[in-house]
Protein backbone atom coordinates (compact mmCIF):
# COMPACT_ATOMS: atom_id res chain seq x y z
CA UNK A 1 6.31 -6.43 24.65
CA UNK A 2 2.70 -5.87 23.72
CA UNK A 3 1.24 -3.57 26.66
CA UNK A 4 -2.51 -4.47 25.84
CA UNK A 5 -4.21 -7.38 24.19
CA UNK A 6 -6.38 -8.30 21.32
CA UNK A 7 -10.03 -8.78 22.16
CA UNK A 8 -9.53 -12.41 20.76
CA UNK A 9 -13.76 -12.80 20.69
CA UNK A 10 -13.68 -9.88 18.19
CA UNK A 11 -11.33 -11.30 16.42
CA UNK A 12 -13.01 -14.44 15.35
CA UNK A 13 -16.51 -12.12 14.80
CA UNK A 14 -14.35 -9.83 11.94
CA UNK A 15 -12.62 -13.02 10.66
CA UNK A 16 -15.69 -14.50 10.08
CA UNK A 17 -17.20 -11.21 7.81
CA UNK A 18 -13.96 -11.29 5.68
CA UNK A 19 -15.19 -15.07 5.00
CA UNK A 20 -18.39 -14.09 4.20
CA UNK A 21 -17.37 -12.07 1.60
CA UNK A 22 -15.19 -14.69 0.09
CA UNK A 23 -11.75 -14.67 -1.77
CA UNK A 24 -12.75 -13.19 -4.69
CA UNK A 25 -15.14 -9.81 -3.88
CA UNK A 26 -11.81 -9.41 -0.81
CA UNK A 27 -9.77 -9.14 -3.90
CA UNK A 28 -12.29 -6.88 -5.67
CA UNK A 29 -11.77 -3.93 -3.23
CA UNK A 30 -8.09 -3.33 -4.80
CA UNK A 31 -9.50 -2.36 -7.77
CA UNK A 32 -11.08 0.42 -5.87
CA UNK A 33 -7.46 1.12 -4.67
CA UNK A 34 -6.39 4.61 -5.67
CA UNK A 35 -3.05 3.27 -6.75
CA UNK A 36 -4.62 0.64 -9.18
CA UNK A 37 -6.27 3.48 -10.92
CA UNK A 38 -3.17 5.73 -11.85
CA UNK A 39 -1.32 3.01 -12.62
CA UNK A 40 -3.85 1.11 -14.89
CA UNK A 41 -3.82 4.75 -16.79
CA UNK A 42 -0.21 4.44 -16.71
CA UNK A 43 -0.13 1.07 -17.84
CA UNK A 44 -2.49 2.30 -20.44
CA UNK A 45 0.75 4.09 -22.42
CA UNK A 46 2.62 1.14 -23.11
CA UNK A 47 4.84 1.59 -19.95
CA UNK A 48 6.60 -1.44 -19.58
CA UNK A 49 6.05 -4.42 -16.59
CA UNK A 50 9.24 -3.23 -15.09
CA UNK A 51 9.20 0.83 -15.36
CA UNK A 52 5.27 0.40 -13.87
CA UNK A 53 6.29 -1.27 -11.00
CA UNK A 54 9.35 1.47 -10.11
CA UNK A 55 6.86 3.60 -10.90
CA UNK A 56 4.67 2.26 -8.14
CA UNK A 57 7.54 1.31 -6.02
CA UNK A 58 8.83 5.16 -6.16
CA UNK A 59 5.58 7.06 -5.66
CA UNK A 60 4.63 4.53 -2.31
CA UNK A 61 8.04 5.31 -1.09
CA UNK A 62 6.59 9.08 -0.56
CA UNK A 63 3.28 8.01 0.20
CA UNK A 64 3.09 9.76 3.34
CA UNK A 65 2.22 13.22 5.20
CA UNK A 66 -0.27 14.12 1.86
CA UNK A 67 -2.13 17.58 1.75
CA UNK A 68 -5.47 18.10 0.94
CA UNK A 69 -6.96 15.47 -1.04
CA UNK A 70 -5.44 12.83 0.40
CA UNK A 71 -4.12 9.19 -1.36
CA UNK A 72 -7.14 10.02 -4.24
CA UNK A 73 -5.34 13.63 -5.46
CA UNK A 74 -1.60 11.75 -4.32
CA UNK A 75 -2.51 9.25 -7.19
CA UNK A 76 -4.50 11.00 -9.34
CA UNK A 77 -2.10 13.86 -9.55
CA UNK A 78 0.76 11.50 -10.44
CA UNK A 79 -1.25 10.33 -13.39
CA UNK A 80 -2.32 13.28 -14.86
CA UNK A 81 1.81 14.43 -14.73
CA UNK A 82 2.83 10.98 -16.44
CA UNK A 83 0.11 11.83 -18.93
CA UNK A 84 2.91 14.51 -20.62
CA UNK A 85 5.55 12.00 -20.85
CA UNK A 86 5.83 10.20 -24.09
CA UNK A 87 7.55 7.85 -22.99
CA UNK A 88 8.22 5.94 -19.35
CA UNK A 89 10.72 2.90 -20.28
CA UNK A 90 13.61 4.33 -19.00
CA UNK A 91 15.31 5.63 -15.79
CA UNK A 92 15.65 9.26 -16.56
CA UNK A 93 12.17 9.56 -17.36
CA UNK A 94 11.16 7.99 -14.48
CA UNK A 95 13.19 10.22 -12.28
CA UNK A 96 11.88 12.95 -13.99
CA UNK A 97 8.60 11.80 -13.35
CA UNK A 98 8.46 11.95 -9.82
CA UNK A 99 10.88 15.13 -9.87
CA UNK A 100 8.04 16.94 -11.36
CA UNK A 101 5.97 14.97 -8.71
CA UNK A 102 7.39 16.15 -6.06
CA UNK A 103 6.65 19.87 -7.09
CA UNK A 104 2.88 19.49 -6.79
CA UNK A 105 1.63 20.82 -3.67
CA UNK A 106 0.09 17.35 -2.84
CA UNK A 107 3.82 16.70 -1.80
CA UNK A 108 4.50 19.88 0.42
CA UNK A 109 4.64 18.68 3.47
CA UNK A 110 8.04 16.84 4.26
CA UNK A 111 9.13 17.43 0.75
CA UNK A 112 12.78 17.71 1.73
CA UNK A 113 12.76 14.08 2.83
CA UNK A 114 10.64 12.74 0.13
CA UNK A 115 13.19 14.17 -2.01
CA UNK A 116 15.78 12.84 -0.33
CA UNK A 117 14.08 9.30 -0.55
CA UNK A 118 13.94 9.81 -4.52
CA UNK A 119 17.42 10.85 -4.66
CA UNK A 120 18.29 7.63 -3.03
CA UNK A 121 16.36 5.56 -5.34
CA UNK A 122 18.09 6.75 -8.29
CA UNK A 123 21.05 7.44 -6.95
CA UNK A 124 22.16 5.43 -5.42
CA UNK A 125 22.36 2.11 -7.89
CA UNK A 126 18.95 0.56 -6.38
CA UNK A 127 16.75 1.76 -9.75
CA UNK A 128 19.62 -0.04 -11.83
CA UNK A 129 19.86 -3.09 -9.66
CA UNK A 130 15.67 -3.34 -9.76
CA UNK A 131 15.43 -3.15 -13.68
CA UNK A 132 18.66 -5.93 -13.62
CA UNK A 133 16.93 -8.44 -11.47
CA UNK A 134 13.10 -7.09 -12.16
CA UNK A 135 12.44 -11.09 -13.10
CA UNK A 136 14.08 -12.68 -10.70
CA UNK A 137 12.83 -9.65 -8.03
CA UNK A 138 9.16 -11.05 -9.51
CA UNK A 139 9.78 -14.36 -8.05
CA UNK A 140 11.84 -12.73 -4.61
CA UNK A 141 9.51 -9.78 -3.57
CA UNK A 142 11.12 -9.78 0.11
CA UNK A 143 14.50 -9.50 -1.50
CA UNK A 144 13.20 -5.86 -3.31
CA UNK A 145 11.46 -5.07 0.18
CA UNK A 146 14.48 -5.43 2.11
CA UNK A 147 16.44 -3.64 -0.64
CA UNK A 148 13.90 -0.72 -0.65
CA UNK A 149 14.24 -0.44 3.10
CA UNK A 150 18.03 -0.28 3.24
CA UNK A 151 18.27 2.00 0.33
CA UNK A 152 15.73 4.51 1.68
CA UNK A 153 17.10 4.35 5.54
CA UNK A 154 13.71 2.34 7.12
CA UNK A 155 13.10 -0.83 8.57
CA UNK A 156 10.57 -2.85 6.56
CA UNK A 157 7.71 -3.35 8.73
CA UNK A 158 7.23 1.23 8.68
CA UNK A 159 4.02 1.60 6.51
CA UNK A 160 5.43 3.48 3.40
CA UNK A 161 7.44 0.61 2.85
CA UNK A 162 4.91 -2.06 3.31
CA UNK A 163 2.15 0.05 1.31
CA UNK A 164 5.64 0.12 -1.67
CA UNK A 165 5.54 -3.07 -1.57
CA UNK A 166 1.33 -3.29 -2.09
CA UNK A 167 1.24 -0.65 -5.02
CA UNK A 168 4.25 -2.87 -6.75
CA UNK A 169 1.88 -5.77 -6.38
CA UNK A 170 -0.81 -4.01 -7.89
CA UNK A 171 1.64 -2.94 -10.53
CA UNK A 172 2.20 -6.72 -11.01
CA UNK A 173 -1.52 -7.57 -11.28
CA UNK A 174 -1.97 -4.79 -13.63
CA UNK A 175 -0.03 -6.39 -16.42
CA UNK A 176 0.33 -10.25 -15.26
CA UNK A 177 -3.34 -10.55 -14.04
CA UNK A 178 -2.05 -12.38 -10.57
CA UNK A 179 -0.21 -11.11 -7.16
CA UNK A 180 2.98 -11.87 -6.16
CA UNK A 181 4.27 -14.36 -3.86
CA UNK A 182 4.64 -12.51 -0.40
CA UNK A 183 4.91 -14.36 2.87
CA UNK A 184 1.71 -14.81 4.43
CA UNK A 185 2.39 -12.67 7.26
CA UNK A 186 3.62 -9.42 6.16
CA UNK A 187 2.23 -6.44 8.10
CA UNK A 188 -0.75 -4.21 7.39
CA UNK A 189 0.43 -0.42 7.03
CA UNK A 190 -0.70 1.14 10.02
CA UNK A 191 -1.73 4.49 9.28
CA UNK A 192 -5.01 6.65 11.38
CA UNK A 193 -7.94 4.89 9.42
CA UNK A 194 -6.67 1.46 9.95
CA UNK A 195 -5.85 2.33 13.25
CA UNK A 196 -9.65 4.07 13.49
CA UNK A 197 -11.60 0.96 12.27
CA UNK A 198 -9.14 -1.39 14.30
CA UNK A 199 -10.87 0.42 17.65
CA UNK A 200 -14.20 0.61 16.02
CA UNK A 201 -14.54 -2.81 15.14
CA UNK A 202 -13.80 -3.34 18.74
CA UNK A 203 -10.56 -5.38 18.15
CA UNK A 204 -8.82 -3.27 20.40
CA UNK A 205 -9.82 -1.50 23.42
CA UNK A 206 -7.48 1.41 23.13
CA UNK A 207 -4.53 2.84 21.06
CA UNK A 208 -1.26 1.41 21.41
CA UNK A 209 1.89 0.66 19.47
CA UNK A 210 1.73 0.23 15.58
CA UNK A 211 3.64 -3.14 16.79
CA UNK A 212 0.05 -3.55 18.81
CA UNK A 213 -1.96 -2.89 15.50
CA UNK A 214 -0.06 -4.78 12.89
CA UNK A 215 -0.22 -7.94 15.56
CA UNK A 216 -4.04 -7.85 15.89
CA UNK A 217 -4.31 -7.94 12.33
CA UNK A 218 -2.49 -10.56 11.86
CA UNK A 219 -4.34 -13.10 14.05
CA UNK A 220 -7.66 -11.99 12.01
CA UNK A 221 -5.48 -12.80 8.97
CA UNK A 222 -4.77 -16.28 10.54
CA UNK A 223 -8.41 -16.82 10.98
CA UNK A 224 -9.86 -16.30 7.75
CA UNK A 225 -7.10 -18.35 5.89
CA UNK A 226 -7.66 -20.86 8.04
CA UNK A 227 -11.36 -20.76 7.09
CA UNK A 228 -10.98 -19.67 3.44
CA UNK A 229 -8.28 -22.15 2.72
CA UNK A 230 -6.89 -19.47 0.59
CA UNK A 231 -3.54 -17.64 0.12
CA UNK A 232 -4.54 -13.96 1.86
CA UNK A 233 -2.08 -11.33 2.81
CA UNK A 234 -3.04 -8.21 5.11
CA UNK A 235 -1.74 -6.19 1.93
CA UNK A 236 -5.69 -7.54 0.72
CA UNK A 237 -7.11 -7.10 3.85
CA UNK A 238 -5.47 -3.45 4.26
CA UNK A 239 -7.63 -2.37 1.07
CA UNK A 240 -11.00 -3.31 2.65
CA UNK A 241 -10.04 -1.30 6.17
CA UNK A 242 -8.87 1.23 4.59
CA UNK A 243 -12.06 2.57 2.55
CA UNK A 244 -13.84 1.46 5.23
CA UNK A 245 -11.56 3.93 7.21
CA UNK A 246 -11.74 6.68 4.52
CA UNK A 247 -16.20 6.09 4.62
CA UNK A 248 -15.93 6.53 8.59
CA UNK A 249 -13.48 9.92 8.41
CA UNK A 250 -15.96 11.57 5.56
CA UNK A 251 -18.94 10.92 7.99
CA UNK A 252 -17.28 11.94 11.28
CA UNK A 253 -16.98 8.92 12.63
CA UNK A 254 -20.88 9.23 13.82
CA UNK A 255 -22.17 5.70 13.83
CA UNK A 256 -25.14 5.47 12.22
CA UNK A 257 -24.42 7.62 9.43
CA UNK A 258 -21.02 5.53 8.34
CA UNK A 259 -22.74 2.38 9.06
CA UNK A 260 -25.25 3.56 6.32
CA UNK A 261 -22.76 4.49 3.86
């Protein structure tokens, strides 16, 4: 049960400013996406389709509890390591990849289980089973969600493995130049920006569940495809709220100074 309600008048207000900006400058803001910058440079040394998106599926998996620097060093740092790999079409050099990854101190805190989450990755057939099926898994994204989840030990709705699932996708529209087919409604990862703006943009009165948050967002979702008329996930949506989030943290949260930036 849902302990407090949407303000359902906001709601239609932030729809409608997600429709102003249209389809196509909502899909501009993943570009500005940490994650789409490593892994264009990634992309950039002939990594294969398939290793890019393990790649990006591996790294979100331990997206989570970052030090200093935040997402920005998290990704940058794992492109500068790839940068002294010759070569990233294969398994063992992916694990070794995020091995080394995992030594940086960008991955200190809760290391231990972000190893352990690697370790089950690669160990546990799932990184086989991916490259096997990596076309049909284009087609099936849930199927590789759901597989992700189980392997790792979470339950597919937890942020790290929808925001696994968003960095594959931008994996995919790094080398196909489209996103993948995901159902309409799957969640927005909660995490404290998204959570920040959600109270600041007045769609919520007060902090609740992460169940709470990922509902509200979806009725705004419902709204603007009703009004765009287009195909819009909350995986698109989450990239707007979430530099809006990151603008709002760097000035304080003091209103007139993040409404200017």
């Amino acid at each position: 049960m849902l302990n407090e309600s949407p303000r359902f008048e906001r709601i239609e207000v932030i729809a409608d400013l997600f429709c102003k900006l249209g389809f196509d400058k909502i899909v501009q803001f993943d570009l500005l996406e940490p994650e789409y910058d490593a892994l264009k440079k990634i992309h950039r040394k002939n990594v294969e389709p398939e290793y890019l998106g393990l790649i990006a599926l591996s790294a979100g998996a331990i997206d989570f509890q970052l030090g200093v620097g935040g997402a920005e060093r998290f990704w940058s740092t794992l492109s500068t390591i790839a940068d002294g790999f010759k070569d990233l079409n294969s398994l063992g050099h992916i694990e070794s990849l995020m091995r080394r990854f995992l030594n940086d101190p960008i991955n200190a805190r809760r290391r231990i289980l972000k190893r352990k989450r690697i370790r089950k990755i690669f160990g546990s057939g799932f990184a086989e089973w991916y490259i096997s099926n990596y076309e049909f898994l284009r087609e099936n994204p849930v199927l590789l969600w759901r597989k992700l989840a189980e392997t790792v030990g979470s339950s597919m709705e937890k942020k790290t493995m929808v925001f696994s699932m968003k960095a594959f996708d931008i994996s995919h529209l790094i080398c196909y130049g489209d996103y993948l087919d995901f159902p309409w409604n799957i969640p927005i990862p909660v995490d404290f920006h998204v959570k920040r703006v959600t109270i600041s943009a007045g769609l919520l009165d007060r902090y609740g569940s992460d169940e709470l948050f990922r509902h509200t967002w979806s009725l705004v979702l419902r709204r603007v495809r009703e009004k765009l008329g287009r195909n819009i996930t909350l995986v698109r949506i989450d990239s707007i709220v979430w530099q809006l989030g990151k603008i709002m943290y760097a000035c304080k949260y003091r209103k007139d100074s993040s409404q200017k930036a």
